[in-house]
PDB file of N, CA and C in Angstrom:
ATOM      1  N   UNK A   1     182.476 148.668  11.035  1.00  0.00           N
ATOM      2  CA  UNK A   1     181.167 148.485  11.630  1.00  0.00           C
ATOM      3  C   UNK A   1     180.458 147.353  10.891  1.00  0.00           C
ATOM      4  N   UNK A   2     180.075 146.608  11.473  1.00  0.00           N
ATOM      5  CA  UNK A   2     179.504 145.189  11.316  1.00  0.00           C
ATOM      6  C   UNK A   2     177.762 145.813  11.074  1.00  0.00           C
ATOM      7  N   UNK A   3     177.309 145.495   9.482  1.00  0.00           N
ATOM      8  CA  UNK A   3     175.806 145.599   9.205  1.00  0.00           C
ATOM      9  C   UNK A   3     174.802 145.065  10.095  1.00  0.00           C
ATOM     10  N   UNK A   4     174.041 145.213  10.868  1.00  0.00           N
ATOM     11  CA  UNK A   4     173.161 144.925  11.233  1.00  0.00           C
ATOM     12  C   UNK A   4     172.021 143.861  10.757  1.00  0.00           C
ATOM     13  N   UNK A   5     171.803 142.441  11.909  1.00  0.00           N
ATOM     14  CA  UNK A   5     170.659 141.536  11.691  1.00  0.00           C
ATOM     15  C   UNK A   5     169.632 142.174  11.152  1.00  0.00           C
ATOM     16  N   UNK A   6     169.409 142.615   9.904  1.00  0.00           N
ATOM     17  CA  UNK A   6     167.753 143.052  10.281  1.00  0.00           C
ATOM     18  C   UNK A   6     166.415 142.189  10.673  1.00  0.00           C
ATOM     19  N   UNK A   7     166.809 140.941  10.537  1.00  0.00           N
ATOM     20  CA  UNK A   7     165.107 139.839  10.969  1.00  0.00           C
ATOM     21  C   UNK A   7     165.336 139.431  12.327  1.00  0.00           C
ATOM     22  N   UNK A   8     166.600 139.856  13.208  1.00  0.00           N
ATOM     23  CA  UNK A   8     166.941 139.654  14.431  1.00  0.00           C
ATOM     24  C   UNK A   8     166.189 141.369  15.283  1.00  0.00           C
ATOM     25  N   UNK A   9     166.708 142.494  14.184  1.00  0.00           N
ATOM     26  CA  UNK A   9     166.320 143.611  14.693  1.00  0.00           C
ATOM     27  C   UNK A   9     164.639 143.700  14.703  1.00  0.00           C
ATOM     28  N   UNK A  10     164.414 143.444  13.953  1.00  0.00           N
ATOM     29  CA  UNK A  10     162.771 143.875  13.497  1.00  0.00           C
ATOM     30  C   UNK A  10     161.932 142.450  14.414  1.00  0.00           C
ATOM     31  N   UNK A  11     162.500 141.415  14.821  1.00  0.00           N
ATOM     32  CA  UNK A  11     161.952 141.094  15.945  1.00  0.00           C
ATOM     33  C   UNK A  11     161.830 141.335  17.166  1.00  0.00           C
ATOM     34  N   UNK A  12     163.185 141.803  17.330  1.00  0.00           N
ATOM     35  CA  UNK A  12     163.360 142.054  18.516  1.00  0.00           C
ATOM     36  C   UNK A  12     162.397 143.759  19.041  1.00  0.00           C
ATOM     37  N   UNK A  13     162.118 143.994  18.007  1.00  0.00           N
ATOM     38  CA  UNK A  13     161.377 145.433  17.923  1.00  0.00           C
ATOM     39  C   UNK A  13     160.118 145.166  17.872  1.00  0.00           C
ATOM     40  N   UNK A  14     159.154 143.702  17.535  1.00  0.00           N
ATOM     41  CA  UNK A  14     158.138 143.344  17.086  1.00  0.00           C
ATOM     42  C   UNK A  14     158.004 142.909  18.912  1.00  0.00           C
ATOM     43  N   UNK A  15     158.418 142.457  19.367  1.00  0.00           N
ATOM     44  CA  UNK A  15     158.753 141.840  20.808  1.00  0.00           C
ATOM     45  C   UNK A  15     158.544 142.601  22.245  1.00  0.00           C
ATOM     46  N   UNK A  16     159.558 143.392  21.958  1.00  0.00           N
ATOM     47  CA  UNK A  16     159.606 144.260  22.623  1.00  0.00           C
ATOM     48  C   UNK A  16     158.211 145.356  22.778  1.00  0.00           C
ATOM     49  N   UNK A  17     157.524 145.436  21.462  1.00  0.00           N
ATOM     50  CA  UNK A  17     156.274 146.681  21.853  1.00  0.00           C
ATOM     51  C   UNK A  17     155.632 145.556  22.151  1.00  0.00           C
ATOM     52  N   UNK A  18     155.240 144.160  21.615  1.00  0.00           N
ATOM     53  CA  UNK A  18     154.275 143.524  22.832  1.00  0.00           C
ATOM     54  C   UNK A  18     154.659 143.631  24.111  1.00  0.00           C
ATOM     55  N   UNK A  19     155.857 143.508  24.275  1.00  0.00           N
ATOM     56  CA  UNK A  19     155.480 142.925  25.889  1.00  0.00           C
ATOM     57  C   UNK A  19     155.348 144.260  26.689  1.00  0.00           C
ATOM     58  N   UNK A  20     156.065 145.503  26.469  1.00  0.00           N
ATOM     59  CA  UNK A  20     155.546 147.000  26.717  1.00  0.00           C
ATOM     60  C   UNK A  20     153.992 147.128  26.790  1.00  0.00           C
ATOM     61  N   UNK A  21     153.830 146.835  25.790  1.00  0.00           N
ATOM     62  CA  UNK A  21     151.652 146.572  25.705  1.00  0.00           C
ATOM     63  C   UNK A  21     151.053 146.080  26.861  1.00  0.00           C
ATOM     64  N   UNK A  22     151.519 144.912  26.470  1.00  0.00           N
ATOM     65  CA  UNK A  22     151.299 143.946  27.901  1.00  0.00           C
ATOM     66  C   UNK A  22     151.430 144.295  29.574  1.00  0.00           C
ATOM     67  N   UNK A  23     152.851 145.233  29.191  1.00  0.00           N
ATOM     68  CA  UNK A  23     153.305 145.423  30.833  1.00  0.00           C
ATOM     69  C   UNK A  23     152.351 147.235  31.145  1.00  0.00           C
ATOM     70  N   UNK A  24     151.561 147.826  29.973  1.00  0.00           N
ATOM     71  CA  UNK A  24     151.056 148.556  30.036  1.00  0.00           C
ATOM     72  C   UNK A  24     149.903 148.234  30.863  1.00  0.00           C
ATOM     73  N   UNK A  25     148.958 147.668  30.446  1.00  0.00           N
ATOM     74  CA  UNK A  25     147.808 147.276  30.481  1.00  0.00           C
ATOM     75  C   UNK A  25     147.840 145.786  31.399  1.00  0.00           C
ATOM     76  N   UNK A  26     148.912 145.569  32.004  1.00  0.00           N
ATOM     77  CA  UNK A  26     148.810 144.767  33.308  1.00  0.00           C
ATOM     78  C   UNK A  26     149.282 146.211  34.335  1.00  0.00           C
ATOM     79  N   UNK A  27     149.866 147.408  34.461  1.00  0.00           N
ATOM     80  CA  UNK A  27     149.771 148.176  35.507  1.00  0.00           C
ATOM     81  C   UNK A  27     148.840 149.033  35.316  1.00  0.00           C
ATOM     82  N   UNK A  28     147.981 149.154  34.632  1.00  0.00           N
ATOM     83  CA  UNK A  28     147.462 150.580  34.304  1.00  0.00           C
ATOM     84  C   UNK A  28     145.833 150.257  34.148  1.00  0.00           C
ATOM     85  N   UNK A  29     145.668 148.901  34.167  1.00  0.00           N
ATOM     86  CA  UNK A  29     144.165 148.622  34.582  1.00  0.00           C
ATOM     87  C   UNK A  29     143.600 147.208  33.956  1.00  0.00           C
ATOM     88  N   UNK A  30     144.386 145.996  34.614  1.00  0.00           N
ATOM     89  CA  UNK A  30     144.318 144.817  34.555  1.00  0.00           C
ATOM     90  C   UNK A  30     143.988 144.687  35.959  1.00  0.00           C
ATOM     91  N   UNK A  31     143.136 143.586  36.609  1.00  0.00           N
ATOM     92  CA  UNK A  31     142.352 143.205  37.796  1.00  0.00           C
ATOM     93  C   UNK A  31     143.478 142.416  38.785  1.00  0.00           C
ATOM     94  N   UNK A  32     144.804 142.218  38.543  1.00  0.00           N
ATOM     95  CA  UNK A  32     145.517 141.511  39.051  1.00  0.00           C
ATOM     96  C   UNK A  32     145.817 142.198  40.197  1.00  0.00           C
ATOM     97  N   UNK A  33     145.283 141.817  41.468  1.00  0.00           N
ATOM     98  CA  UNK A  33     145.665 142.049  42.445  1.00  0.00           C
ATOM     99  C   UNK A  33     147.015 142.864  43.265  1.00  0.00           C
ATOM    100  N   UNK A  34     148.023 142.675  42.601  1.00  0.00           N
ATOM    101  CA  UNK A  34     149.134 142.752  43.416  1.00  0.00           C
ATOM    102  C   UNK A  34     149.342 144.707  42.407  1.00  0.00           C
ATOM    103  N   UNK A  35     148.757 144.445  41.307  1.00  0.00           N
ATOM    104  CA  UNK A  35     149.230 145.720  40.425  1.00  0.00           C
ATOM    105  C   UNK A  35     147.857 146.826  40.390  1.00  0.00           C
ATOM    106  N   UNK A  36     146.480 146.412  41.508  1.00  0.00           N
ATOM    107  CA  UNK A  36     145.810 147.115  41.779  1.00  0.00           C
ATOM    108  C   UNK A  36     146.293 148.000  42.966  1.00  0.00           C
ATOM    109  N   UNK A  37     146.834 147.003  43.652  1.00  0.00           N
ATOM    110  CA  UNK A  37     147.322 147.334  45.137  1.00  0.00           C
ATOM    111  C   UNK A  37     148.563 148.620  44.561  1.00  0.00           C
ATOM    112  N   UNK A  38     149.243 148.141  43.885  1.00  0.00           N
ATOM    113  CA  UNK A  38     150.282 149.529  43.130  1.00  0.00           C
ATOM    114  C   UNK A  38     149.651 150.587  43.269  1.00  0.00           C
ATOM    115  N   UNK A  39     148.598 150.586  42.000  1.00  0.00           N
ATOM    116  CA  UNK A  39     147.947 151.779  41.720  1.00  0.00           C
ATOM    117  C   UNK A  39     147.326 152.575  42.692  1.00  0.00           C
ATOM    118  N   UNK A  40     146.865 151.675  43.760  1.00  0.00           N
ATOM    119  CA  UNK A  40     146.233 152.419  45.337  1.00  0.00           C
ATOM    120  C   UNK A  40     146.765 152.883  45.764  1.00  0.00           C
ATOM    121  N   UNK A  41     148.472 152.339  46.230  1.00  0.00           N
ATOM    122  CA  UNK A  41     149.274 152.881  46.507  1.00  0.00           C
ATOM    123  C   UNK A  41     150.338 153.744  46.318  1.00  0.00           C
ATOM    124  N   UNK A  42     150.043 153.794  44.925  1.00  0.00           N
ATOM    125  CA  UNK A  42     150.685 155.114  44.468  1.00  0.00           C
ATOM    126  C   UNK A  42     149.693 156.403  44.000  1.00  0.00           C
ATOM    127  N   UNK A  43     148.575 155.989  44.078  1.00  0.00           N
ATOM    128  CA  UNK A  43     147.687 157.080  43.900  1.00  0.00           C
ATOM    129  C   UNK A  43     147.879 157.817  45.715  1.00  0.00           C
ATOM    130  N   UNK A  44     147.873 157.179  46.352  1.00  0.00           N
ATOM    131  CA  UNK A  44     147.506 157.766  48.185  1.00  0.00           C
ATOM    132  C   UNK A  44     148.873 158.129  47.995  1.00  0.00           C
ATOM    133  N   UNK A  45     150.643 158.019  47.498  1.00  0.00           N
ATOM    134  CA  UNK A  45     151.229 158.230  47.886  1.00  0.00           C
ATOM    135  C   UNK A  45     151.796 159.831  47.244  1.00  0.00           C
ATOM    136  N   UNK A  46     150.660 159.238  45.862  1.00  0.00           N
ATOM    137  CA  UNK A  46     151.028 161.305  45.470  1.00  0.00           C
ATOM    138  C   UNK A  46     149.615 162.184  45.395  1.00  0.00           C
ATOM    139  N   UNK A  47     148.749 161.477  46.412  1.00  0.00           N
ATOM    140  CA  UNK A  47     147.856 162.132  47.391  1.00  0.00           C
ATOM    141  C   UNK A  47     147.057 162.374  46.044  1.00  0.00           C
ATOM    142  N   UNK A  48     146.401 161.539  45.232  1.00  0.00           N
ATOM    143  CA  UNK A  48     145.734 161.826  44.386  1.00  0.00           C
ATOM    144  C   UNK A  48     145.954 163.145  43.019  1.00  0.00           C
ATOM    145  N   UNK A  49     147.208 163.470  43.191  1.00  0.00           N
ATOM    146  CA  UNK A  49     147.296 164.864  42.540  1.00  0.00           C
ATOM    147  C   UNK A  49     147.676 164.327  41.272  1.00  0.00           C
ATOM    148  N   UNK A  50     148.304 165.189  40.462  1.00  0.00           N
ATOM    149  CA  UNK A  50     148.729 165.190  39.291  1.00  0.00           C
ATOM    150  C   UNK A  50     149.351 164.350  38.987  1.00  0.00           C
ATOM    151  N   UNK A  51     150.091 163.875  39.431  1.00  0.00           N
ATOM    152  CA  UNK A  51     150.972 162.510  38.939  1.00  0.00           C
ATOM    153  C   UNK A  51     150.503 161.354  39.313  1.00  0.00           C
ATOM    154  N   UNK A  52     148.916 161.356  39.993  1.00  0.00           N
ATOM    155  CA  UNK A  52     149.010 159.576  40.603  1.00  0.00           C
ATOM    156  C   UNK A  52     148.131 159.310  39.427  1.00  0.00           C
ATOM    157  N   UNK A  53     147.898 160.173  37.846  1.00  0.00           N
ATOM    158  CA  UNK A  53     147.275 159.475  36.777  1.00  0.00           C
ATOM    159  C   UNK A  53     148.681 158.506  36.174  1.00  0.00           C
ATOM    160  N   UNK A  54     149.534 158.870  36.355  1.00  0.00           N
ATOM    161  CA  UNK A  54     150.566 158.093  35.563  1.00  0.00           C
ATOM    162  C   UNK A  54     150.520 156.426  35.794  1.00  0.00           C
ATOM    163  N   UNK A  55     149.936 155.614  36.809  1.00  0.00           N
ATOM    164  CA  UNK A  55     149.448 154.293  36.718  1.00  0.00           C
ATOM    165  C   UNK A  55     148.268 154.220  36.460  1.00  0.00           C
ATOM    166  N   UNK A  56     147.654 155.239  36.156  1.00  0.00           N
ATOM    167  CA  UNK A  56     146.201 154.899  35.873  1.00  0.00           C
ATOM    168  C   UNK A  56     145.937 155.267  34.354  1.00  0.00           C
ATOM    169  N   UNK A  57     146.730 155.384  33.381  1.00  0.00           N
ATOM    170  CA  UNK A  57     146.604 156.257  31.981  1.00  0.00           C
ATOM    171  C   UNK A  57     147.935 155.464  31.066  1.00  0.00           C
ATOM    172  N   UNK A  58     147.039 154.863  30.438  1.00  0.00           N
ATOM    173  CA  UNK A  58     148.003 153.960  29.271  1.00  0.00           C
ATOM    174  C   UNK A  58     148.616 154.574  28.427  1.00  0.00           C
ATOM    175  N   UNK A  59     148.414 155.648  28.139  1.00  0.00           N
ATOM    176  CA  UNK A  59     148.997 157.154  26.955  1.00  0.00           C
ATOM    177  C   UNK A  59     150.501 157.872  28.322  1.00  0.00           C
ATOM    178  N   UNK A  60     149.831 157.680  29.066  1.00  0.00           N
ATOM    179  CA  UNK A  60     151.152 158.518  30.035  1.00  0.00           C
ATOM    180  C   UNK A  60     152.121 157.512  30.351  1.00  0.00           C
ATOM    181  N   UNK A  61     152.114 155.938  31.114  1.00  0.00           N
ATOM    182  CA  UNK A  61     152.562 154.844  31.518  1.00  0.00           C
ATOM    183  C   UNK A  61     153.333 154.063  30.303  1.00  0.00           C
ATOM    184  N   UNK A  62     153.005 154.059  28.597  1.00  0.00           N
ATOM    185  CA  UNK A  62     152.963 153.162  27.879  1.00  0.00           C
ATOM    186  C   UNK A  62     154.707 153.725  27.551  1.00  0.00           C
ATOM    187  N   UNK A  63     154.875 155.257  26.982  1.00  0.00           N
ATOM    188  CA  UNK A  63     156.181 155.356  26.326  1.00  0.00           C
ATOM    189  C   UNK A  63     157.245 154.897  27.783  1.00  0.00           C
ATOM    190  N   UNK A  64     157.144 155.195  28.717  1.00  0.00           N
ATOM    191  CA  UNK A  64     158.046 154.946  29.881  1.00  0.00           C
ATOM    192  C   UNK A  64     158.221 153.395  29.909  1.00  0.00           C
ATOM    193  N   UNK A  65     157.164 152.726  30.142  1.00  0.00           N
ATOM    194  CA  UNK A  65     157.430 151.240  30.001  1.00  0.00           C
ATOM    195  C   UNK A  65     158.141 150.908  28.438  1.00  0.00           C
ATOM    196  N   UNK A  66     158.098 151.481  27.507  1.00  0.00           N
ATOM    197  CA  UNK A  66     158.166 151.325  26.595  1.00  0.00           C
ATOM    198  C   UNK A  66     159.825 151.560  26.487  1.00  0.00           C
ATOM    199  N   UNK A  67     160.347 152.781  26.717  1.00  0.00           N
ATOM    200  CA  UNK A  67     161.802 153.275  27.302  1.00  0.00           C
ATOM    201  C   UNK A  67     162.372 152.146  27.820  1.00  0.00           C
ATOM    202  N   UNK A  68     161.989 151.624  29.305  1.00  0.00           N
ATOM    203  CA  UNK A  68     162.464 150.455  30.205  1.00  0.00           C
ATOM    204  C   UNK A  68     162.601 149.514  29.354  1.00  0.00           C
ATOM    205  N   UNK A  69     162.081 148.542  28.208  1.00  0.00           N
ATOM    206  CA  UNK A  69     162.057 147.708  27.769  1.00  0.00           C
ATOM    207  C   UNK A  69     162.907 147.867  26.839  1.00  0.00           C
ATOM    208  N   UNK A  70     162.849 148.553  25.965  1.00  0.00           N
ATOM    209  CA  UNK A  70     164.049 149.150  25.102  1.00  0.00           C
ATOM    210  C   UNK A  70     165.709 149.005  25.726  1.00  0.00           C
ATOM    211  N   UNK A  71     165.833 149.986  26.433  1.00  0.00           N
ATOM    212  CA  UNK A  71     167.036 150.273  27.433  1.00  0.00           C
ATOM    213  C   UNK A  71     167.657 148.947  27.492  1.00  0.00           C
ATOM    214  N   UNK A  72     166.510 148.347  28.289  1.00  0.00           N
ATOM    215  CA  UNK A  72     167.226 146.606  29.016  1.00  0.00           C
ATOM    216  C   UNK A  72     167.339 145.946  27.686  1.00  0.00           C
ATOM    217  N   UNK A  73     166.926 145.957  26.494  1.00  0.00           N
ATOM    218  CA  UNK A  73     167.475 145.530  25.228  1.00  0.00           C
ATOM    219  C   UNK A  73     168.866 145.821  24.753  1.00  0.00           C
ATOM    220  N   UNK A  74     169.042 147.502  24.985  1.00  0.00           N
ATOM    221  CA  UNK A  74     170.389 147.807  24.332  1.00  0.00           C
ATOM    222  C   UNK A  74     171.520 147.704  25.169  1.00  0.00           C
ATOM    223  N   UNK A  75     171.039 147.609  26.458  1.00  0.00           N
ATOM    224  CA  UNK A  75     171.886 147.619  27.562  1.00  0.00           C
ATOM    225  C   UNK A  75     172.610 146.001  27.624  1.00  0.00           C
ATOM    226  N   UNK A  76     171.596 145.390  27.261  1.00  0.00           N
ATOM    227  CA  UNK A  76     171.563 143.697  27.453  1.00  0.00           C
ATOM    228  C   UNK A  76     172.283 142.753  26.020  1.00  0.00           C
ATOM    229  N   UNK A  77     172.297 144.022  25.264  1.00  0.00           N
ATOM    230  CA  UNK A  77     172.515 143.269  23.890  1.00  0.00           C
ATOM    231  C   UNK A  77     171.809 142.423  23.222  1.00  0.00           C
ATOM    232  N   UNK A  78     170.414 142.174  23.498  1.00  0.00           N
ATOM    233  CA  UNK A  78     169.345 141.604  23.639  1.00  0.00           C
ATOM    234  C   UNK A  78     169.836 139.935  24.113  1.00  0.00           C
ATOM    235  N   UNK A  79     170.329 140.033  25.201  1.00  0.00           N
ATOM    236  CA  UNK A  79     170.451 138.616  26.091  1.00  0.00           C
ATOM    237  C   UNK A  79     169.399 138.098  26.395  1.00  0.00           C
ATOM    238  N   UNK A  80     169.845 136.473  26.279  1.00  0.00           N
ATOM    239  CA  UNK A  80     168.912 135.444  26.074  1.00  0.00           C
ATOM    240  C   UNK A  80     167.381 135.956  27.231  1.00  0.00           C
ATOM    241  N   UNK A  81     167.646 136.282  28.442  1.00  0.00           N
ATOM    242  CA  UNK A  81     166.900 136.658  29.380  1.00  0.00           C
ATOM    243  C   UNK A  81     165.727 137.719  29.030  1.00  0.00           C
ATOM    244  N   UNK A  82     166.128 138.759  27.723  1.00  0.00           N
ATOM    245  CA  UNK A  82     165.261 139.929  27.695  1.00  0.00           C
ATOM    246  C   UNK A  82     164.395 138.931  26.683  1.00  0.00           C
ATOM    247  N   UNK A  83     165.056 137.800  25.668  1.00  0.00           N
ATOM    248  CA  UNK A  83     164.233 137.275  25.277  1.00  0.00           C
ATOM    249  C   UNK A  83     163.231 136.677  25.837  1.00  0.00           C
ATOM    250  N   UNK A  84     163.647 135.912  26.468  1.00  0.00           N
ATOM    251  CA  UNK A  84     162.719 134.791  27.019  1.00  0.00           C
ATOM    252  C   UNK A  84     161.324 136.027  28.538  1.00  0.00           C
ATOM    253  N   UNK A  85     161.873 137.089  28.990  1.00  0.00           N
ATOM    254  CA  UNK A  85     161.016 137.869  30.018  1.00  0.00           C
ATOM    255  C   UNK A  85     159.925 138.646  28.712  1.00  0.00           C
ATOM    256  N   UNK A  86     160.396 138.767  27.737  1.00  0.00           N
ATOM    257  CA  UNK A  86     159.987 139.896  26.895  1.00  0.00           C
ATOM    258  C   UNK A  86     158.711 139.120  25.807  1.00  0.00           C
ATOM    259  N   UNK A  87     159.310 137.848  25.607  1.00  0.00           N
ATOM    260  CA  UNK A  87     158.986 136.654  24.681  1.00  0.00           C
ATOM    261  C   UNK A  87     157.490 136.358  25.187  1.00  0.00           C
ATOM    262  N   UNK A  88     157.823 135.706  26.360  1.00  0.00           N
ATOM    263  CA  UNK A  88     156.616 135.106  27.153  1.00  0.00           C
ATOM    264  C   UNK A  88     155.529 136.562  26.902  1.00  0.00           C
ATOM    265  N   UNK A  89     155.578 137.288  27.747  1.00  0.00           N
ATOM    266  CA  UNK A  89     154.387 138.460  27.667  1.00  0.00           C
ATOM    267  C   UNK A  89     154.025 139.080  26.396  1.00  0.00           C
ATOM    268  N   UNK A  90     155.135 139.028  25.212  1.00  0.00           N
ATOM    269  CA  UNK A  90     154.202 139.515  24.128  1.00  0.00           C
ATOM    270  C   UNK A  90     153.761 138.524  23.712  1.00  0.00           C
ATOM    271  N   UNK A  91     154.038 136.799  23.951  1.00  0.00           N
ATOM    272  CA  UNK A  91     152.972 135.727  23.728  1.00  0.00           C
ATOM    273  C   UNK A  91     151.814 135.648  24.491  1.00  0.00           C
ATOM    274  N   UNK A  92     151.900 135.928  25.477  1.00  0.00           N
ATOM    275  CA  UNK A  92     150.801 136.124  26.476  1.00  0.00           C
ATOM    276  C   UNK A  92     149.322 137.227  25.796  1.00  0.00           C
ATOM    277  N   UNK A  93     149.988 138.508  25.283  1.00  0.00           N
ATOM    278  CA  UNK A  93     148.953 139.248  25.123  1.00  0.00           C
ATOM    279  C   UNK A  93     148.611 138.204  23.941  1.00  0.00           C
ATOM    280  N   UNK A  94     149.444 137.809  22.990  1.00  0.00           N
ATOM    281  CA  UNK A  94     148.932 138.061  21.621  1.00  0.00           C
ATOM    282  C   UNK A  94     147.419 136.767  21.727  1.00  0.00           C
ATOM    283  N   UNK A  95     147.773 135.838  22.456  1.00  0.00           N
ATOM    284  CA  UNK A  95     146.798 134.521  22.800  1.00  0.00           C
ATOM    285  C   UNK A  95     145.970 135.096  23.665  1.00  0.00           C
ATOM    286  N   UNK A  96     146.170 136.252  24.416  1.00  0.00           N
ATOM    287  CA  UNK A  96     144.944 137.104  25.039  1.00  0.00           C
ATOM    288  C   UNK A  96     143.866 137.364  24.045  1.00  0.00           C
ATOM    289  N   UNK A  97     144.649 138.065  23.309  1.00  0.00           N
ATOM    290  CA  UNK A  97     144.011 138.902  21.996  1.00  0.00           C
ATOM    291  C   UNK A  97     143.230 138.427  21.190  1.00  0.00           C
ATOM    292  N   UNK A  98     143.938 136.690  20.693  1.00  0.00           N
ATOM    293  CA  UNK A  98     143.566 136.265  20.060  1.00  0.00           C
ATOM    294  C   UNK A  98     141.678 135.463  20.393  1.00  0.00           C
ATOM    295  N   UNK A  99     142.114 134.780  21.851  1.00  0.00           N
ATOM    296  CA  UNK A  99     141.170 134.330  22.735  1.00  0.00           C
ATOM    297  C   UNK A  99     140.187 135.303  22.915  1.00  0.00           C
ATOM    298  N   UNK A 100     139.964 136.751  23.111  1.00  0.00           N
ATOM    299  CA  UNK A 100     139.222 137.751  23.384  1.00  0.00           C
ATOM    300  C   UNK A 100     138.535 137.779  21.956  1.00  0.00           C
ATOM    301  N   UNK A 101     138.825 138.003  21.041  1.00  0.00           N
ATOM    302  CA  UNK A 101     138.107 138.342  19.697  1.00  0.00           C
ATOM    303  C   UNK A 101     137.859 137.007  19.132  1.00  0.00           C
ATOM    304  N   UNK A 102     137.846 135.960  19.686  1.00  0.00           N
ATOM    305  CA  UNK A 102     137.391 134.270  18.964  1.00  0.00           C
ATOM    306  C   UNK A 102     135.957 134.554  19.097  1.00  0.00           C
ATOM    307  N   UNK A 103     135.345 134.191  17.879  1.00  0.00           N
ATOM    308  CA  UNK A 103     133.965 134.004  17.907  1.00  0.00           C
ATOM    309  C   UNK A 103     133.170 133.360  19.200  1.00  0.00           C
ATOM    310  N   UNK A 104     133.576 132.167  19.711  1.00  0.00           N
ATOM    311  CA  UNK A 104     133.411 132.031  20.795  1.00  0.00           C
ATOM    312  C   UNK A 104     133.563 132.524  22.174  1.00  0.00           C
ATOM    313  N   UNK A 105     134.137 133.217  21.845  1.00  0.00           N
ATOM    314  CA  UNK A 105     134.358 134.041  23.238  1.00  0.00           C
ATOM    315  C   UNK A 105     132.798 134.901  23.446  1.00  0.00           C
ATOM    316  N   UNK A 106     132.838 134.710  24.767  1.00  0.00           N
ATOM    317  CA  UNK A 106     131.749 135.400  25.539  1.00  0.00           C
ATOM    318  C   UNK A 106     132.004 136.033  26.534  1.00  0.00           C
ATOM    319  N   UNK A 107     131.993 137.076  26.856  1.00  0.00           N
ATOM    320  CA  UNK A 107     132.669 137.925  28.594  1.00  0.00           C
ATOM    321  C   UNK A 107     131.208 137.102  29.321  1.00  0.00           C
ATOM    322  N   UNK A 108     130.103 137.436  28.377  1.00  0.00           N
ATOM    323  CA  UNK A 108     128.874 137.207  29.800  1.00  0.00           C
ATOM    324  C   UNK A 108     129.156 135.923  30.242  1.00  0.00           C
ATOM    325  N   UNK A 109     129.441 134.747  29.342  1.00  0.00           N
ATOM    326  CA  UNK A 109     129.664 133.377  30.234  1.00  0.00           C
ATOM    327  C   UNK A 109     130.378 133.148  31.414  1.00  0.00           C
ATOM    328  N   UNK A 110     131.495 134.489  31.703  1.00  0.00           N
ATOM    329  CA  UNK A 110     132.002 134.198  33.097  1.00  0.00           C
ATOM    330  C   UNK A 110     130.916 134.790  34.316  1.00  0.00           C
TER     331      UNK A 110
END
């Protein structure tokens, strides 16, 4: 058995919970159109009951996305592709993040 990358592992683990974050909080209550329309439609499709919180609740939605992202890692061997799908969105939040808490930032200016 061949030792394990650890600065390959511990990125790829640093990576992976961003873009899970990210893919949290783009289905579960980000304004983007196409992933509101989800949530409408899966709320009417389990008739508002017990399960149509699962797109609407970042604590219920986050370990499952979190699973999916994982999986397609071990499944993938972490191929160039999970990098680069996985890469982009935990860069995405982190320049979200970063942009949101800049002194300059203002929500009222929009």
């Amino acid at each position: 058995m061949t030792e394990p990358d650890w600065p390959h592992l511990i990125a790829a683990v640093v990576v992976g919970i961003l873009s899970a974050a990210r893919l949290t909080r783009l289905v579960t209550s980000d304004d983007f159109p196409p992933t509101v329309w989800l949530r409408v439609a899966y709320a009417n499709l389990t008739r508002h009951g017990v399960w149509s919180s699962l797109l609407q609740c970042l604590w219920c939605f986050g370990p499952w996305m979190t699973l999916v992202i994982g999986t397609w890692a071990v499944l993938s061997d972490l191929h160039w592709t999970w990098w680069a799908f996985n890469g982009w969105l935990a860069a995405s939040y982190v320049v979200s993040m970063i942009v949101f808490h800049d002194e300059g930032h203002s929500e009222d200016a929009n």
